[in-house]
Protein backbone atom coordinates (compact mmCIF):
# COMPACT_ATOMS: atom_id res chain seq x y z
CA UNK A 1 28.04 30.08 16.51
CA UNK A 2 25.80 28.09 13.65
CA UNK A 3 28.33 26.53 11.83
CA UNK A 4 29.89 25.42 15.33
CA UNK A 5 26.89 24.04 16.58
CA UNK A 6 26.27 22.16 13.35
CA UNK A 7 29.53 20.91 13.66
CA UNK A 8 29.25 19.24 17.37
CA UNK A 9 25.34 18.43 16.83
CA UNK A 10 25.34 17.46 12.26
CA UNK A 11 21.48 16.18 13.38
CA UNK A 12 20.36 19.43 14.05
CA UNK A 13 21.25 19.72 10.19
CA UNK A 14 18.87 17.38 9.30
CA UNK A 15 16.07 18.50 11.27
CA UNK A 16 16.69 22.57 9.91
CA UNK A 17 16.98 21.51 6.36
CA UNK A 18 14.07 19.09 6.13
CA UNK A 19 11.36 20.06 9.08
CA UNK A 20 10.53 16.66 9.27
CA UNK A 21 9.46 17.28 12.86
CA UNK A 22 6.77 19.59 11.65
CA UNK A 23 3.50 18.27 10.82
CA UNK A 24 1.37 20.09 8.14
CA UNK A 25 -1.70 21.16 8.55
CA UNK A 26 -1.70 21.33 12.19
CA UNK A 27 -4.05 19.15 14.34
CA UNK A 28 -4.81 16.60 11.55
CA UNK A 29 -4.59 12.79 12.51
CA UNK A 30 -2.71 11.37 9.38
CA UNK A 31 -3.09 7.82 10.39
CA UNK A 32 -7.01 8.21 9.83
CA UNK A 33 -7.07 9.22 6.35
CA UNK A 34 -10.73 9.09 5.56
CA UNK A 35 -11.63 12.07 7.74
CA UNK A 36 -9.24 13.92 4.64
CA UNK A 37 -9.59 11.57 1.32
CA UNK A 38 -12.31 10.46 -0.02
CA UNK A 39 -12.35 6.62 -0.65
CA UNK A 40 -8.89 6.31 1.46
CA UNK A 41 -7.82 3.98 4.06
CA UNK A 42 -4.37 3.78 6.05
CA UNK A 43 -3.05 0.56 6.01
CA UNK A 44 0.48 -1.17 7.28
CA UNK A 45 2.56 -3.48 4.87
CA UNK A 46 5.34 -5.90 5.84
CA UNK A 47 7.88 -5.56 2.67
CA UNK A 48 10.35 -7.97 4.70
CA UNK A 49 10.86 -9.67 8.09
CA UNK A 50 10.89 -6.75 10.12
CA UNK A 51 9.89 -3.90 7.96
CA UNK A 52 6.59 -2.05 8.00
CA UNK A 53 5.60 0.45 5.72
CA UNK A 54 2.64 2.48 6.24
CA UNK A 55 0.89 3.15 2.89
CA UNK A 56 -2.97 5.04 2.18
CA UNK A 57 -4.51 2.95 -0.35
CA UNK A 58 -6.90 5.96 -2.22
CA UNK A 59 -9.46 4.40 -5.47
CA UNK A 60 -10.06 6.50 -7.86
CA UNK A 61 -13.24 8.60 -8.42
CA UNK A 62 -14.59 6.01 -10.60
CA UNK A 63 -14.87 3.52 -8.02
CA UNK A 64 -15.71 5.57 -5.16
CA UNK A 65 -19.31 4.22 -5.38
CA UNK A 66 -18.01 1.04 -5.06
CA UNK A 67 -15.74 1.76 -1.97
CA UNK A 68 -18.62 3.70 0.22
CA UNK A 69 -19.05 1.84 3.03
CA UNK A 70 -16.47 -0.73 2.12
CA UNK A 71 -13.67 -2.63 4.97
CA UNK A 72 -10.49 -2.74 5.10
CA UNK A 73 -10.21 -6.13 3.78
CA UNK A 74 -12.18 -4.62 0.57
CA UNK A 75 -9.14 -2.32 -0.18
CA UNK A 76 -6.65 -5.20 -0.01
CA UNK A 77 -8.51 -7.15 -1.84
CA UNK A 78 -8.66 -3.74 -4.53
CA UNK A 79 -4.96 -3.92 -4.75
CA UNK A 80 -5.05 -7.25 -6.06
CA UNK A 81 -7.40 -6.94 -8.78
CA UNK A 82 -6.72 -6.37 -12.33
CA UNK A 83 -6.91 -2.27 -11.99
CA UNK A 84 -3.47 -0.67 -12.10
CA UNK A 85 -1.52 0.21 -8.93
CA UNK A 86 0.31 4.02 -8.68
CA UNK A 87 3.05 4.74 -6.13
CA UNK A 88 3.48 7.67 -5.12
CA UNK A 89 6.87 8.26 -3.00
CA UNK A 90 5.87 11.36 -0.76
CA UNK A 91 9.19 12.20 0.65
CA UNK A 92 10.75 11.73 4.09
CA UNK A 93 8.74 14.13 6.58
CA UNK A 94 7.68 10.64 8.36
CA UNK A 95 3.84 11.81 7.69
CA UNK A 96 2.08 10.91 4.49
């Protein structure tokens, strides 16, 4: 009965293979990102007229003195300074 119901319903594919409706750990509020990361805040990019992308923008250990305390306009400004920038692509679970 599987392979039938995959066949009438492929997004229940999807959803078995990746678990993207799962969040992991439980209970944790992944849009505020401080309460997990040290020197972290969650912040919303527009790439392209109507296209957000919600990013955490983490500085490293060496300038975690710097960011105590700090706004969010602080970190935007970080991203623009002369320090180098890492991506990191976490996947597709829609949580980052």
């Amino acid at each position: 009965s599987v392979p039938f119901l995959v066949r009438l319903f492929p997004s229940l594919l999807t959803k078995f293979v990746y678990l993207n409706f799962l969040a992991f750990p439980l209970f944790v509020d992944f849009r505020r990102p401080e309460l997990l990361v040290n020197n972290t805040i969650s912040l919303h990019l527009t790439s392209e007229p109507g296209v957000t992308v919600g990013i955490w923008h983490t500085v490293p250990g060496s300038r975690g003195a710097e960011a105590q305390g700090k706004d969010q306009r602080w970190y935007e400004e970080a991203l623009g300074d002369a320090h180098p920038v890492i991506i990191y692509l976490h996947g597709n679970g829609g949580t980052r």
